[in-house]
Protein backbone atom coordinates (compact mmCIF):
# COMPACT_ATOMS: atom_id res chain seq x y z
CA UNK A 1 0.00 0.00 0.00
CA UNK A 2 1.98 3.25 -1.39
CA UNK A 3 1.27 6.04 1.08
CA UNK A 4 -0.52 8.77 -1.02
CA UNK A 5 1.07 11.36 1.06
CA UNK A 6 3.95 10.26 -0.97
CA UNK A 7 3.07 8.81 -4.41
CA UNK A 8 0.48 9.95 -7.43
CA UNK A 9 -0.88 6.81 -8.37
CA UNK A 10 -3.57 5.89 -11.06
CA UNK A 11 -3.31 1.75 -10.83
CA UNK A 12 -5.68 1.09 -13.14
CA UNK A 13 -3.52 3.28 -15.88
CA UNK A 14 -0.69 2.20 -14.31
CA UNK A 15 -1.28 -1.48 -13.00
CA UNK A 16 2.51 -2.75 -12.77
CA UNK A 17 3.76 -0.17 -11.21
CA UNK A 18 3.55 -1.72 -7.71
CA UNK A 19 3.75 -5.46 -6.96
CA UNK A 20 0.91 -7.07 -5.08
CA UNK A 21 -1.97 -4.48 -6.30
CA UNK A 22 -4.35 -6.60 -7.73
CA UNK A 23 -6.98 -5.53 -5.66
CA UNK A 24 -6.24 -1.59 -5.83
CA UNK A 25 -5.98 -1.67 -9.76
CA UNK A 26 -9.75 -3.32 -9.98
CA UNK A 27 -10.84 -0.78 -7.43
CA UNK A 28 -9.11 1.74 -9.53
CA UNK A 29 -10.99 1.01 -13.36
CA UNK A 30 -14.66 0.24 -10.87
CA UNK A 31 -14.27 4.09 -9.80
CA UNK A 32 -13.09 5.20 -13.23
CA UNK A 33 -15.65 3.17 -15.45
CA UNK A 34 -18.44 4.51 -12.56
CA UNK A 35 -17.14 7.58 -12.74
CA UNK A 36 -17.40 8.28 -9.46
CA UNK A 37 -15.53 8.44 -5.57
CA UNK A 38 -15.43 4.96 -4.43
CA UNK A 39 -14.35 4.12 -1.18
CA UNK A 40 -13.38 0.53 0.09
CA UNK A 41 -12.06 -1.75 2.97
CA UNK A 42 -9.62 -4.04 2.87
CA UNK A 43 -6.35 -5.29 4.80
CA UNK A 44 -3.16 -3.78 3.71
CA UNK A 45 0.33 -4.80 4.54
CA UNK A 46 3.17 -2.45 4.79
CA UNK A 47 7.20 -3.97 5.37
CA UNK A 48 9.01 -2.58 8.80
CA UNK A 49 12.65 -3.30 9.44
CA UNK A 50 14.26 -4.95 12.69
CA UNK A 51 15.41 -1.69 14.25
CA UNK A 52 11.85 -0.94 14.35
CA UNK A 53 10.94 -2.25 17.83
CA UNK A 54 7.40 -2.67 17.29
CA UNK A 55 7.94 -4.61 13.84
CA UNK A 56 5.98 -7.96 14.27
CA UNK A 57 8.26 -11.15 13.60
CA UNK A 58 7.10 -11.78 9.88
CA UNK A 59 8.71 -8.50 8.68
CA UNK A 60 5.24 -6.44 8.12
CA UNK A 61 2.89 -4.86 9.72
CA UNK A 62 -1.02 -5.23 8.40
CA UNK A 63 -3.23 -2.79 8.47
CA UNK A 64 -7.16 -2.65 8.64
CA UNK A 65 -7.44 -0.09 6.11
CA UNK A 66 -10.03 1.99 3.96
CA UNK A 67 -8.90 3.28 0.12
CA UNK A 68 -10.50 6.23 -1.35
CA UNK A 69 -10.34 6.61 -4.96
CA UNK A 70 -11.44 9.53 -7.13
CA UNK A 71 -13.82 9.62 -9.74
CA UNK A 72 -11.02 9.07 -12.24
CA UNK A 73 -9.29 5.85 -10.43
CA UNK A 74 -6.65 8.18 -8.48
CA UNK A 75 -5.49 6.72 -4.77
CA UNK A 76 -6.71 9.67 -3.25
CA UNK A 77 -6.13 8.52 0.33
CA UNK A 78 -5.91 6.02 3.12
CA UNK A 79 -7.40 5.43 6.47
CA UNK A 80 -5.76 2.90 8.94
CA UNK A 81 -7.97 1.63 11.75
CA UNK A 82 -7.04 2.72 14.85
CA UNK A 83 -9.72 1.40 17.43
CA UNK A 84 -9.34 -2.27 16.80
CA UNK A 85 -11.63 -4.57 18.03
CA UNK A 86 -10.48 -7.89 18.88
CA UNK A 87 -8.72 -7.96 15.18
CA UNK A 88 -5.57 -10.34 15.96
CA UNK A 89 -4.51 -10.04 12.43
CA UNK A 90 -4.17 -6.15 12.21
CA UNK A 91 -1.65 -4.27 13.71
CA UNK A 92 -2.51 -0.39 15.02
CA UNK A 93 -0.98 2.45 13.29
CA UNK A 94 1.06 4.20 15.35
CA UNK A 95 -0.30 7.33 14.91
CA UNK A 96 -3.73 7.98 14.10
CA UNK A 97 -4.73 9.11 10.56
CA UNK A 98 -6.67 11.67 10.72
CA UNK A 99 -8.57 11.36 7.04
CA UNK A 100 -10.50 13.65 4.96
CA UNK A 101 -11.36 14.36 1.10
CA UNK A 102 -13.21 16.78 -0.56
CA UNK A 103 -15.36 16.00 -3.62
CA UNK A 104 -16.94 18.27 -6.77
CA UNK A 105 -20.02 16.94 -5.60
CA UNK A 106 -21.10 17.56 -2.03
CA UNK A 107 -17.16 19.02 -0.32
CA UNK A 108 -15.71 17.52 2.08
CA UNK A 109 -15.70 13.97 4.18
CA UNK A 110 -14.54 11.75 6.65
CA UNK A 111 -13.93 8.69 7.61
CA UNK A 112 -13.18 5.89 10.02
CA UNK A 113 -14.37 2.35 10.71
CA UNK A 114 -16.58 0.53 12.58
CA UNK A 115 -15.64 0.55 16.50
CA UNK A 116 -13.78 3.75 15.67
CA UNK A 117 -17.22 5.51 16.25
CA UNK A 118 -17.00 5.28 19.97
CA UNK A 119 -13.65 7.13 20.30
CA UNK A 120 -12.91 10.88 20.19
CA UNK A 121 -9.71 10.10 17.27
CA UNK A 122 -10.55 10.00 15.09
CA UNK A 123 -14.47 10.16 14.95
CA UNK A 124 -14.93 13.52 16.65
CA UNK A 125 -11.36 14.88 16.21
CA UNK A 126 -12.64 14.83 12.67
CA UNK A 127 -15.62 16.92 13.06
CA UNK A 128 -13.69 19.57 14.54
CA UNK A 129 -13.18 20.83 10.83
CA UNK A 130 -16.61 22.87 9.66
CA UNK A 131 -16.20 21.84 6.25
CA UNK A 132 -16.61 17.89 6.90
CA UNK A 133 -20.25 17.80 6.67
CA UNK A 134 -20.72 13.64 5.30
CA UNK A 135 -19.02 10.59 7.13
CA UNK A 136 -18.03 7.57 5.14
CA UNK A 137 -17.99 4.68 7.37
CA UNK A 138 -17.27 0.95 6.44
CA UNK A 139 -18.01 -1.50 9.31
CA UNK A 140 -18.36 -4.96 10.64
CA UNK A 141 -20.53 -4.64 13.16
CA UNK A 142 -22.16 -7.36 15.35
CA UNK A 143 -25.47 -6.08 16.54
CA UNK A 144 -25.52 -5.49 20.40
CA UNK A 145 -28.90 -4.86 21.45
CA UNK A 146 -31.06 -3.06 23.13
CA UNK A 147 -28.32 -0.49 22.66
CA UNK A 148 -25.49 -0.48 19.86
CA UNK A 149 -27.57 -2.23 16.59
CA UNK A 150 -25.86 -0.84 14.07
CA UNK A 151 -28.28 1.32 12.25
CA UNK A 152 -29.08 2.34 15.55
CA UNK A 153 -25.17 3.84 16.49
CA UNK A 154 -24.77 5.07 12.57
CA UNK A 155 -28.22 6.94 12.99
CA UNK A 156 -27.55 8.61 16.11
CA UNK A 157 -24.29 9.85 15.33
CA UNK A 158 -25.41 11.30 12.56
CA UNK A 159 -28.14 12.80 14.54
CA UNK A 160 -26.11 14.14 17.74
CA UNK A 161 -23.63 16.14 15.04
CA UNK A 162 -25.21 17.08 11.94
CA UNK A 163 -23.93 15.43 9.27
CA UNK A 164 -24.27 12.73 6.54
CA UNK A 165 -23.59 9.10 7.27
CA UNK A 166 -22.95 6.71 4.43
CA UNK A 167 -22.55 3.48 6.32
CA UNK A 168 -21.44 0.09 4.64
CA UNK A 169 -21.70 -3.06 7.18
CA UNK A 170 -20.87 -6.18 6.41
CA UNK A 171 -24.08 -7.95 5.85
CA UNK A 172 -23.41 -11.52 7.70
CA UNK A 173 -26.82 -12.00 9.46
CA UNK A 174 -25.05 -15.81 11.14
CA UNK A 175 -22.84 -13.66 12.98
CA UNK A 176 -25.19 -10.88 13.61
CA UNK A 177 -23.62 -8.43 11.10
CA UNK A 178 -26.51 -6.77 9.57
CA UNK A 179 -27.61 -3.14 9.08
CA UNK A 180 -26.07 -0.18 6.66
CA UNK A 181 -27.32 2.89 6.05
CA UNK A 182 -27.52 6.35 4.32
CA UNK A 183 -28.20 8.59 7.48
CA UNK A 184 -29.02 12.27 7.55
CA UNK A 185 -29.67 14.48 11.08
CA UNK A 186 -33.29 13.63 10.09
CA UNK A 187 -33.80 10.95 7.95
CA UNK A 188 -32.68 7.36 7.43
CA UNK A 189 -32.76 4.90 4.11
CA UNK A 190 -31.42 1.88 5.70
CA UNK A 191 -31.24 -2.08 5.51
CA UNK A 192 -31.62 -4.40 7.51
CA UNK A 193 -31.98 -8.37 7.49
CA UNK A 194 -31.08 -11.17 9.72
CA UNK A 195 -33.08 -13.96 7.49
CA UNK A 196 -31.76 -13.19 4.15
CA UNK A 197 -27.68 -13.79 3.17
CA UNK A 198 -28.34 -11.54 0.40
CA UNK A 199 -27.14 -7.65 0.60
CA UNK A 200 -28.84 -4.42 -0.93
CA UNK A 201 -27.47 -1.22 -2.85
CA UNK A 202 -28.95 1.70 -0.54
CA UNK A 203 -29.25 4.90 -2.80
CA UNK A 204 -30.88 7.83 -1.32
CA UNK A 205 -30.58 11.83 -2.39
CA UNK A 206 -29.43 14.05 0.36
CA UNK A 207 -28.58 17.31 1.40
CA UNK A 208 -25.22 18.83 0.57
CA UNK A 209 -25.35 20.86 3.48
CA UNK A 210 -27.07 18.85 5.67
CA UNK A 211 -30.05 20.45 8.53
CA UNK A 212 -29.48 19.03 11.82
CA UNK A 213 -32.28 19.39 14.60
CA UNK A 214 -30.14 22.32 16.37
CA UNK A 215 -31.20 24.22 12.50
CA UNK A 216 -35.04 23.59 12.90
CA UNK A 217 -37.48 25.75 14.45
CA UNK A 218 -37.39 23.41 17.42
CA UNK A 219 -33.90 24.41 18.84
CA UNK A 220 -32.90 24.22 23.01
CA UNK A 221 -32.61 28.29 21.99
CA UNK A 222 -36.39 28.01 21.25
CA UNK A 223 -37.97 26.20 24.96
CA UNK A 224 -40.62 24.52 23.76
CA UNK A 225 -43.80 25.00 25.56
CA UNK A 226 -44.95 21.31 26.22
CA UNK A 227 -41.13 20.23 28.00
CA UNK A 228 -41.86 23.18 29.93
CA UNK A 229 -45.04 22.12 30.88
CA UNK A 230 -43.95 18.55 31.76
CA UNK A 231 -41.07 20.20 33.92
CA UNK A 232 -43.60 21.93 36.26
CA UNK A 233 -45.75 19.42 36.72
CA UNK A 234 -43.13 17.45 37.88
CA UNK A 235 -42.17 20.06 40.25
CA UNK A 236 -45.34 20.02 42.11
CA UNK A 237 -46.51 23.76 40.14
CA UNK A 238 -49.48 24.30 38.42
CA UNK A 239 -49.22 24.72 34.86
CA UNK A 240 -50.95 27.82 33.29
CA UNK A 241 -52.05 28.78 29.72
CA UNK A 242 -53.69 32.38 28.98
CA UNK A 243 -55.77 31.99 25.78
CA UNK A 244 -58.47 35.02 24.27
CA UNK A 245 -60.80 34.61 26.85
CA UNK A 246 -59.41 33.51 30.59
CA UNK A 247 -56.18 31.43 31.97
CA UNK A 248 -56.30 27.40 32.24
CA UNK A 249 -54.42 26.24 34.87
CA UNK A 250 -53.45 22.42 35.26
CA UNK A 251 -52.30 20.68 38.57
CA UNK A 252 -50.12 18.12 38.88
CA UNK A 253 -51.76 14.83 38.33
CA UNK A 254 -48.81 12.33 38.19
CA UNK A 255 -48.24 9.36 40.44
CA UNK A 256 -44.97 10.47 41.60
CA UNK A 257 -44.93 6.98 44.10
CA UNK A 258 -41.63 5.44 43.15
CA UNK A 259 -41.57 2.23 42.01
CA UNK A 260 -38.52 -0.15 43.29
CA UNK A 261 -35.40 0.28 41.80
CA UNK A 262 -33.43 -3.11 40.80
CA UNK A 263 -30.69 -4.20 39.00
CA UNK A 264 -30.30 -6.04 35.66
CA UNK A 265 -27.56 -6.57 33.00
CA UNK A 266 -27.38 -4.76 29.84
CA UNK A 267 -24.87 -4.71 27.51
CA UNK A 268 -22.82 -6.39 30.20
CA UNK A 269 -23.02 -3.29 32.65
CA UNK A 270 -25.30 -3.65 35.38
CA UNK A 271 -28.17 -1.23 35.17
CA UNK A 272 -30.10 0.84 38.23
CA UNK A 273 -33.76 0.47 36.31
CA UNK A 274 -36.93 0.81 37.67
CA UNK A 275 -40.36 -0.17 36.47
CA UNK A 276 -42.61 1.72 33.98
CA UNK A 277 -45.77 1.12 35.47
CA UNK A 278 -49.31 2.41 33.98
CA UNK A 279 -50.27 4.70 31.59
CA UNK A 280 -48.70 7.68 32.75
CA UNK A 281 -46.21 9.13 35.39
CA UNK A 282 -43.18 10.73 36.29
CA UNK A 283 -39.74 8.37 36.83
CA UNK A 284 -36.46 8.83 38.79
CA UNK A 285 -33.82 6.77 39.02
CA UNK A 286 -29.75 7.77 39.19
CA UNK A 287 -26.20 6.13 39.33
CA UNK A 288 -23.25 7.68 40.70
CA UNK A 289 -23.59 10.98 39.35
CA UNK A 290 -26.08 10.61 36.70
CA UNK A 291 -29.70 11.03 37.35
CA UNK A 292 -32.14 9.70 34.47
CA UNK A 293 -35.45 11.17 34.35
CA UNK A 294 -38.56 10.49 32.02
CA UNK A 295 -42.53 11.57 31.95
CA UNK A 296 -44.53 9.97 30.13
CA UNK A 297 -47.98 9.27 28.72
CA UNK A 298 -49.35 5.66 26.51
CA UNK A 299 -52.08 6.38 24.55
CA UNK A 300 -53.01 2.58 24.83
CA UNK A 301 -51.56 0.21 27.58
CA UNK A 302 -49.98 -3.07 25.93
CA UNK A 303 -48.85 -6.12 27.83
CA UNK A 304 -45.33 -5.32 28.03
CA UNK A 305 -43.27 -4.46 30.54
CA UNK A 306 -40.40 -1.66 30.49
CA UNK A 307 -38.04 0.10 32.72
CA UNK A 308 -35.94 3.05 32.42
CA UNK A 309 -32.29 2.37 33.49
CA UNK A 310 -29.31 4.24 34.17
CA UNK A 311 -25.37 3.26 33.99
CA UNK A 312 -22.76 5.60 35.26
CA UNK A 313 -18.94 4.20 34.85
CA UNK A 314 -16.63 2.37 32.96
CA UNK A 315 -17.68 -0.32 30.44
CA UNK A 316 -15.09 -3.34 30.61
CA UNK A 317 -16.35 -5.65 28.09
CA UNK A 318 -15.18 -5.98 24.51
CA UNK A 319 -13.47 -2.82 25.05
CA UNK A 320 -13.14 -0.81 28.32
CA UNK A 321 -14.49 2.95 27.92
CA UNK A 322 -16.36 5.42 30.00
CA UNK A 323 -20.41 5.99 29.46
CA UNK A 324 -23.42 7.70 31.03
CA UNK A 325 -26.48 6.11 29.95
CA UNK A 326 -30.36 7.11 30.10
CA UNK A 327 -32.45 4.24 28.56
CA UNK A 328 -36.41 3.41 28.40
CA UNK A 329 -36.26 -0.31 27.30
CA UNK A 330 -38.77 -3.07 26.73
CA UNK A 331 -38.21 -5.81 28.35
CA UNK A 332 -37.44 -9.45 27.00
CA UNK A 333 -40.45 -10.87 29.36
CA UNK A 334 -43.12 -9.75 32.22
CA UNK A 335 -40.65 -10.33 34.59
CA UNK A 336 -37.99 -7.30 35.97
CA UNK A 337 -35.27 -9.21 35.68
CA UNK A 338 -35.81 -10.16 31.79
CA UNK A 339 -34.86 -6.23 31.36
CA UNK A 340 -32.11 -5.43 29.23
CA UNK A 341 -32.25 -8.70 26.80
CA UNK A 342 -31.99 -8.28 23.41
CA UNK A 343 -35.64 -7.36 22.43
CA UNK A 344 -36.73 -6.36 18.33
CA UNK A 345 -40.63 -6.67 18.42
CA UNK A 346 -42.40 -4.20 20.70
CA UNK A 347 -46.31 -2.56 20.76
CA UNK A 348 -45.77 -0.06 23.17
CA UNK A 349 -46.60 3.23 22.15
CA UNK A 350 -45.05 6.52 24.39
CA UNK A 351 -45.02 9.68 24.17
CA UNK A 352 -42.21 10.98 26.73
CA UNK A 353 -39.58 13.04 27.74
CA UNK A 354 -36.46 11.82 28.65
CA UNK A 355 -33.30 13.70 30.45
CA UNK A 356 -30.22 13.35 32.22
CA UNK A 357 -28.02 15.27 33.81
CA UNK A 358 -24.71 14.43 32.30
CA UNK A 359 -21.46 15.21 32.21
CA UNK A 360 -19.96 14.88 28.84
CA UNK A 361 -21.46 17.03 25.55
CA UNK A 362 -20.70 14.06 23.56
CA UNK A 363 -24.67 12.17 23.70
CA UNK A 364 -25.70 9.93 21.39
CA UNK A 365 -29.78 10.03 20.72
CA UNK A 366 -30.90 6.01 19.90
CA UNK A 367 -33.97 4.92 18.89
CA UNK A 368 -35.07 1.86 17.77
CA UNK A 369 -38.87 1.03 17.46
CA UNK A 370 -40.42 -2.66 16.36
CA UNK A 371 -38.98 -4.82 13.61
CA UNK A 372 -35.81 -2.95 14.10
CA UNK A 373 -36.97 0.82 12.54
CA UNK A 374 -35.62 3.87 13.25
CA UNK A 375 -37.79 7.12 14.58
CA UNK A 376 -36.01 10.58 15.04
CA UNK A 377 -36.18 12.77 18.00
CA UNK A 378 -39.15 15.93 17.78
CA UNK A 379 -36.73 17.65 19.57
CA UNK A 380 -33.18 17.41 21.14
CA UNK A 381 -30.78 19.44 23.27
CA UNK A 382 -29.65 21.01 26.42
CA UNK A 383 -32.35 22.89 29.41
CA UNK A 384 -31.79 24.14 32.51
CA UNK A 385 -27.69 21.81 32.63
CA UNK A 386 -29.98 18.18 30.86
CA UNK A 387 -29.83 16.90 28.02
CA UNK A 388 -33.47 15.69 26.96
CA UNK A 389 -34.95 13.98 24.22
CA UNK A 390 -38.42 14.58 23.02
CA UNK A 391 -41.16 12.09 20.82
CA UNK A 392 -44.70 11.97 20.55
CA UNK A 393 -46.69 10.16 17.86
CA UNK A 394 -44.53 6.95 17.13
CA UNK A 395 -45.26 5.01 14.21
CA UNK A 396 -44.40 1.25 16.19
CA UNK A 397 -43.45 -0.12 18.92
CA UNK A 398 -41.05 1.41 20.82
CA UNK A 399 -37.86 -0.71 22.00
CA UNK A 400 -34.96 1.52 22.74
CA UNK A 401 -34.77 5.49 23.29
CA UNK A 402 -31.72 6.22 25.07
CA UNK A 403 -29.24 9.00 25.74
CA UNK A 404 -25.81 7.36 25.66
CA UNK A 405 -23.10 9.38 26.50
CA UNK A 406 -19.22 9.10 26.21
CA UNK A 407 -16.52 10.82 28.55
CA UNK A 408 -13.60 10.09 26.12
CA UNK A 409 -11.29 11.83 28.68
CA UNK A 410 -11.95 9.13 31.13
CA UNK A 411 -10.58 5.83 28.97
């Protein structure tokens, strides 16, 4: 793999110019005969000598790496994986590439792979430049449930910062890899099949300049009325409303009786949850420093049980990283202790709002609803030091919303 920091290259004009290309030459004369950017995964090797100390025995280090290639077969760039995840035949660069590109078509991107988008370099180190506005992100990516599906983590990233997400996972539905996606801060065209080997071309039109939630008319700068409505009542104040005629004031009428808090595993971390109970109310429940909070109303009661949870430390399995976590779940069974399984059908319809006072600006907005379908939030943002997420009218069954936030300074 020629760096192209170093080297012009064209290999499918100029195929024997490099040993060992094979691969990069076809990718090459696919972008030129498309005539467009094409951007692939692949393992690369690259040769180290023995006063390199970290040079494995065999002479070469491997790299999981992505290619980009122009619209007229030019090596434009490479991206190295850096967050590896339990990949014992790739090596990790030493330093991290920090990759971008900028196209005729829609400016500039960026890119990184798979676990990558859990880590502040390069994923948000990235975003730090204004003019990246799309994310190209190949993946293998083993659905982890009720929180991290993939179209679930590609659709809220692209949610929590505003730009485009052109995900590619591996589809391999016996080892759980399923789910890509073309993601916008508002939209998703995504696919998504455990029972069928076969893959699917996702093609979707999207904004250059892509409209985020913080550029609708429902901005944290804008309070909207019904959050603050929700927040007095659960103070204890009556809410008022002055219309033509006279002021309508409405008392409190939640069951603020806590439930029982317990604990349950999700995601391998052991959750604080308590029960969602009836068809309306007001819930508390916190973890270290973290308190979770979320009102809610069900238009129609189904026979389901949830919980809302809360997680406030370090999570130590495949992979050891710091998260706050505010999650309403449905729950695998009737029983508390089936909370936190990996659930995909759900009737429950809510209309809530959920919050959290967290630490870390870095909160990822997931939402999955029944047969594993994504909703977007009516409104998300800061209020008052919490970060909330509104939704009313969902189309199905609701099975994750969650707040899921990262303190990269604490890994």
């Amino acid at each position: 793999m020629p760096s192209p920091q170093l080297v012009k290259w064209n290999p499918c004009l100029e195929p024997h110019r490099f040993n060992d290309t094979e691969v990069l030459q076809r990718l090459s004369c696919m972008a030129t005969k498309g005539e467009m950017f094409l951007v692939a995964n692949l393992g690369t090797k690259q040769p180290c000598h023995s006063n390199d100390p970290g040079c494995p025995n065999d002479g070469r280090y491997q790299f999981n790496t992505n290619v980009i290639f122009s619209n007229n077969g030019t090596l434009v760039d490479r991206y190295r994986k850096h967050n590896l995840y339990f990949e014992a035949a790739f090596d990790t660069p030493l330093e991290v590439d920090r990759v971008t590109f900028d196209t005729p078509f829609a400016g500039r991107f960026g890119i990184f792979t798979c676990f990558d988008i859990l880590f502040f370099d390069p994923a948000i180190r990235l975003l730090r430049d204004p003019e990246v506005k799309h994310v190209v992100y190949p993946s293998a990516w083993m659905n982890q449930l009720p929180l991290l599906a993939a179209i679930e983590i590609q659709k809220a990233f692209a949610t929590a910062f505003g730009v485009n997400v052109l995900a590619a996972n591996i589809h391999h539905p016996s080892l759980g890899m399923t789910g890509s996606g073309i993601h916008t801060p508002l939209k998703s065209f995504w696919y998504h099949d455990m029972e069928s080997p076969k893959g699917h071309l996702i093609i979707a039109q999207v904004a250059k300049n892509p409209l985020g939630l913080a550029g609708t008319e429902n901005t944290t700068g804008k309070t909207d009325p019904s959050h603050s409505r929700f927040l007095k009542i659960v103070s204890g104040e009556p809410y008022c409303e002055k219309d033509a005629q006279e002021v309508h004031c409405e008392a409190a009428k939640w069951n603020m009786d806590a439930p029982p808090t317990f604990h349950s595993e999700m995601m391998y971390d052991n959750f604080t949850l308590v029960p969602v109970w009836g068809k309306e109310g007001y819930l508390q429940v916190c973890s270290n420093s973290l308190c979770c909070h979320l009102l809610y109303d069900r238009p129609t009661l189904s026979q389901e049980l949830y919980a809302l949870g809360v997680f406030d430390g370090f999570h130590t399995v495949h992979g050891t990283y710091y998260i706050q976590v505010c999650a309403l779940v449905k729950c695998g069974g009737l029983d508390i202790h089936t909370c936190g399984q990996e659930i995909t059908e759900a009737t429950g319809i809510f209309e809530f709002h959920l919050w959290g006072n967290f630490s870390t600006s870095y909160i990822f907005p997931l939402f999955l609803t029944s047969g594993m379908t994504l909703e977007s939030p009516d409104q998300l943002g800061w209020e008052n030091d919490h970060y909330f997420l509104r939704k009313r009218g969902l189309s199905s069954g609701l099975v994750t919303a969650a707040l899921y936030g990262r303190l990269y300074e604490k890994n």
